[in-house]
Protein backbone atom coordinates (compact mmCIF):
# COMPACT_ATOMS: atom_id res chain seq x y z
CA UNK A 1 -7.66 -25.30 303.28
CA UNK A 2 -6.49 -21.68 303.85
CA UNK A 3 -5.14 -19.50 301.26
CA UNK A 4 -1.86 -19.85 303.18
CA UNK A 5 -1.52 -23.38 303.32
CA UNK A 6 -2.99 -23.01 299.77
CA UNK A 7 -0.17 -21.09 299.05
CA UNK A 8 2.57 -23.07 300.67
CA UNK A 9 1.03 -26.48 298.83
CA UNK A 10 1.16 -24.61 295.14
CA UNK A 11 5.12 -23.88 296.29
CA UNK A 12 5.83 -27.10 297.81
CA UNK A 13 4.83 -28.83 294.56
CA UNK A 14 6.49 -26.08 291.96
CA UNK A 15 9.70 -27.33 293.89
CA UNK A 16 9.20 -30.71 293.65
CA UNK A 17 8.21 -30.66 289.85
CA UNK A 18 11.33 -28.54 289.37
CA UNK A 19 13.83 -31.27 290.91
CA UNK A 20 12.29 -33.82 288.84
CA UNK A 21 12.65 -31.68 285.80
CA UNK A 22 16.06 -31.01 286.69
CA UNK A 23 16.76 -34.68 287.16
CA UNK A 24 14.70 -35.76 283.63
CA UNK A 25 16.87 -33.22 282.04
CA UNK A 26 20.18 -34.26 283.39
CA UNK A 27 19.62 -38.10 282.64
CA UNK A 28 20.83 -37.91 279.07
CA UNK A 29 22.22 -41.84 278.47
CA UNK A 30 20.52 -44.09 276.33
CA UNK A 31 21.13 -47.71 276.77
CA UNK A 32 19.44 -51.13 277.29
CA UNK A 33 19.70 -51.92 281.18
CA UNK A 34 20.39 -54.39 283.41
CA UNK A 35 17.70 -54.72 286.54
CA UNK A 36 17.41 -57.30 289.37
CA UNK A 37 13.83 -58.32 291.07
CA UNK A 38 15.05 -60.21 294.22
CA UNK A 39 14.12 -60.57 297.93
CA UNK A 40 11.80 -62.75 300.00
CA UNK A 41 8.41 -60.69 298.48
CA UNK A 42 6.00 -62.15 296.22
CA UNK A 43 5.63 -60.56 292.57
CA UNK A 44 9.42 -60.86 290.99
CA UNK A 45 8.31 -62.82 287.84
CA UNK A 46 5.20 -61.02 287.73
CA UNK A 47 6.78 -58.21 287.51
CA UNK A 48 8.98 -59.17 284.32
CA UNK A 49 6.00 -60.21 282.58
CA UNK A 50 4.68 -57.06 283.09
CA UNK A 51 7.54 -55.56 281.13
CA UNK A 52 7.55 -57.86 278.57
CA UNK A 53 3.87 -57.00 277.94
CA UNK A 54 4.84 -53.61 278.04
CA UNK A 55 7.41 -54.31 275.52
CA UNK A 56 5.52 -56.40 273.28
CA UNK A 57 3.18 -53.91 272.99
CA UNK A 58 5.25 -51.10 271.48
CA UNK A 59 6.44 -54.29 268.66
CA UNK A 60 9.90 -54.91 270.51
CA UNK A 61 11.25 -58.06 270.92
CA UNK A 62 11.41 -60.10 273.61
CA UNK A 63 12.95 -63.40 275.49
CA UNK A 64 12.05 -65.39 278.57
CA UNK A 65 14.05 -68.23 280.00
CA UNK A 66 12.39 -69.45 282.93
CA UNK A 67 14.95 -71.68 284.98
CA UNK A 68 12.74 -72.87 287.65
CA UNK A 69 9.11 -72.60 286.59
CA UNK A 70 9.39 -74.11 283.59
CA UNK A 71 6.89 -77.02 284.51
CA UNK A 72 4.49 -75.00 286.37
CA UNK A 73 1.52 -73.61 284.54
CA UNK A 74 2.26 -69.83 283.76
CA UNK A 75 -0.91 -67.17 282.82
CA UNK A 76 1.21 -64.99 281.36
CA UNK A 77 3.17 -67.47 279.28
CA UNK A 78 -0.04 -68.95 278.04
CA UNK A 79 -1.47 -65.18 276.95
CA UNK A 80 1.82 -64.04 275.40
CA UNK A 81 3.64 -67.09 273.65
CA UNK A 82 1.89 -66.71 270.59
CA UNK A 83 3.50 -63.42 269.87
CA UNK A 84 5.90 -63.56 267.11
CA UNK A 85 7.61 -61.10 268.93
CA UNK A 86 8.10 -63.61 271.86
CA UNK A 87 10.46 -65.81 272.10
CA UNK A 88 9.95 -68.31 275.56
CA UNK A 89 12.57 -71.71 276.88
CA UNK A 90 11.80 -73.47 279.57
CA UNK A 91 14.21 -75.26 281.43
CA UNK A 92 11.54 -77.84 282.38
CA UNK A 93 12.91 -79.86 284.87
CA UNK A 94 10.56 -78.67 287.77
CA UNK A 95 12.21 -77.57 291.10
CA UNK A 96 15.89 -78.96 291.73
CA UNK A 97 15.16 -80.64 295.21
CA UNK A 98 11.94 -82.32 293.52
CA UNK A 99 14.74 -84.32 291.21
CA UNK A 100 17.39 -85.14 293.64
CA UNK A 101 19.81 -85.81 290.49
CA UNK A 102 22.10 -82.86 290.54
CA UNK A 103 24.01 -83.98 287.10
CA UNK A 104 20.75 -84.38 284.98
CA UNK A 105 19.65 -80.55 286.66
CA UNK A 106 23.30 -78.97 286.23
CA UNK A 107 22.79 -80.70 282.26
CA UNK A 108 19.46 -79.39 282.12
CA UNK A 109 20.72 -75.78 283.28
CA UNK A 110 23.27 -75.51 280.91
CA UNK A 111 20.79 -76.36 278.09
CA UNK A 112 19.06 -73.91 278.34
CA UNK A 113 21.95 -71.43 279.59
CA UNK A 114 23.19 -71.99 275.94
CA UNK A 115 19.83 -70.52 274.33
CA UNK A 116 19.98 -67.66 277.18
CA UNK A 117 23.66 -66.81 275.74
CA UNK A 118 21.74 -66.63 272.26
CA UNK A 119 19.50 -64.28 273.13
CA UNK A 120 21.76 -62.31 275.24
CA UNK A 121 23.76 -62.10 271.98
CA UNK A 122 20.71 -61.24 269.56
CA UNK A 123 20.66 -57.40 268.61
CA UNK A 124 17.25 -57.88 267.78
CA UNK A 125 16.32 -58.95 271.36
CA UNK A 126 14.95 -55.64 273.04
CA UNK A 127 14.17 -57.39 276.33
CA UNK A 128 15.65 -60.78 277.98
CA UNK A 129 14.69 -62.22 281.41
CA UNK A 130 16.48 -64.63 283.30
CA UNK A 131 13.47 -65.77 285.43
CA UNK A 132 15.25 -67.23 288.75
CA UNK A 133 18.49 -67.67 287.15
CA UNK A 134 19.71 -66.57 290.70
CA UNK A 135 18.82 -70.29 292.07
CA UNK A 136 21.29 -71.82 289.27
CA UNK A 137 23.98 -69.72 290.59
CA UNK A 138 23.53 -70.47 294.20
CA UNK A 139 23.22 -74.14 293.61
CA UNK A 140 26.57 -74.20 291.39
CA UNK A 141 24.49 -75.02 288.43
CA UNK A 142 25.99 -71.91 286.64
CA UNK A 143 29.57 -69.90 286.88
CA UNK A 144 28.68 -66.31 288.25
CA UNK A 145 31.67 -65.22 285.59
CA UNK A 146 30.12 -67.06 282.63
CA UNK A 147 27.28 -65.11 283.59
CA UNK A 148 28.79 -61.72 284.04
CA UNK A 149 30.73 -62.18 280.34
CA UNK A 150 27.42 -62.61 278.90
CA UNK A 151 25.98 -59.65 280.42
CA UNK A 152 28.88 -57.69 279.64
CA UNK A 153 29.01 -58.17 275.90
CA UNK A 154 25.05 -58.37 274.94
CA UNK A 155 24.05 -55.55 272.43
CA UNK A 156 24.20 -51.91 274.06
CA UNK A 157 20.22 -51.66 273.67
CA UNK A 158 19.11 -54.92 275.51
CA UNK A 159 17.75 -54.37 278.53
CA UNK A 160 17.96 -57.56 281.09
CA UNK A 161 15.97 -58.80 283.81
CA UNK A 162 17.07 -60.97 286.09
CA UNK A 163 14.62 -62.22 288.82
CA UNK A 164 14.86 -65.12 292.16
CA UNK A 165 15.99 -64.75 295.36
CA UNK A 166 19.55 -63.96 296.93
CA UNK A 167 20.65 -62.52 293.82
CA UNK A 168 24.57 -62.77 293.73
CA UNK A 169 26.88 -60.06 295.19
CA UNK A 170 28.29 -59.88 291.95
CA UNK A 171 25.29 -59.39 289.91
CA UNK A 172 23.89 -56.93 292.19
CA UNK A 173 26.96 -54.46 291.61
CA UNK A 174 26.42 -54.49 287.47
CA UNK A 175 23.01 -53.85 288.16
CA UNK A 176 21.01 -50.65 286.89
CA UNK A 177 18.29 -51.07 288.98
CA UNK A 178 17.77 -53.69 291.99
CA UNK A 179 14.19 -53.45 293.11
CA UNK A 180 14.03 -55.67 296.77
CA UNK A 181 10.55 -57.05 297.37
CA UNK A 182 10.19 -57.85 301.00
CA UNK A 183 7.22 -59.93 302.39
CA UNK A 184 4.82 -58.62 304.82
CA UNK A 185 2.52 -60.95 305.08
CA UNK A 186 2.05 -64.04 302.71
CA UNK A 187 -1.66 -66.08 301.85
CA UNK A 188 0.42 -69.17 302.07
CA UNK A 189 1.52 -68.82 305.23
CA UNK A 190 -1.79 -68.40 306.38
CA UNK A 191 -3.46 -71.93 304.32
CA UNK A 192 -4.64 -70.20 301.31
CA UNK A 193 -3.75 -71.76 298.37
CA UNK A 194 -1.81 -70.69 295.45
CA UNK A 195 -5.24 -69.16 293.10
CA UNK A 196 -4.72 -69.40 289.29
CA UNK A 197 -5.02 -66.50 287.21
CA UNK A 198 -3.84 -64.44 290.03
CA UNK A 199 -0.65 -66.38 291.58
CA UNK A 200 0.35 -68.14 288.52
């Protein structure tokens, strides 16, 4: 590389550093957050485990209510339960369409929607996600409002994490952050099966 291009690279990347300065500098709230893991994409609950492992491991704590999964075996649930720090419900009741009873599901939903509400009421809860909670509110199962209240009035440092597909219009405007995970290609699609330790 010249000593021109040298040049132009050192002042390409003093003006890059300085915009993200500037923009480190000007974000001056401090608050828990609410962010949304949606789309087609593979890696939306992965991706709140990750942050609850990051959380964990800096002593905060932490609650996961998985609506859907609850019956499936979960690495990261297995790993992590036995932190006291960690507090984990399950709805349990395996996929919706494998019951076919929408009563006992909307039942089950609520169940567990009443120890979500706990949590999202807990000032000592750092870190909540509501793993494909966006399924119970596009079957019904759930009031998008009842939802929103809870949101609304959780403690000012709780960060949220809601995760499933088709996230709700409504959601998606109280949202912080709303990372989209589209698919490009999928294993499944292709016969590979779903390999543990690295899919669930």
């Amino acid at each position: 590389m010249s000593d021109e291009r040298n040049h132009r690279h050192k002042r390409a990347m003093e003006k890059l550093k300085a915009r993200v300065d500037e923009r480190v500098a000007s974000a001056d709230e401090e608050r828990g957050q609410i962010l949304i893991n949606t789309g087609n994409g593979k890696g939306k609950t992965t991706a709140a485990w990750g942050t609850v492992t990051r959380a964990l491991g800096y002593g905060y704590t932490c609650g996961v209510v998985q609506f859907i999964k609850g019956t499936w075996e979960c690495g990261e649930r297995n790993r992590l339960e036995e932190d006291s720090n960690l507090q984990v419900v399950t709805m349990a009741t395996g996929f919706t369409w494998d019951t076919q009873d929408r009563d006992a599901d909307r039942a089950a939903c609520q169940s567990v929607w009443q120890q979500a509400e706990a949590m999202l009421s807990d000032t000592s809860m750092y870190l909540v996600v509501l793993d494909e909670i966006t399924y119970m509110l596009k079957f019904g199962y759930l009031e998008i409002d009842v939802v929103l209240e809870a949101l609304a009035h959780r403690p000012r440092e709780q960060t949220v994490i809601v995760t499933g597909r088709n996230a709700h219009r409504d959601l998606m405007s109280v949202a912080d952050t709303i990372t989209d995970m589209q698919e490009t290609r999928h294993a499944f699609n292709h016969g590979l099966k779903a390999r543990r330790g690295i899919d669930y």
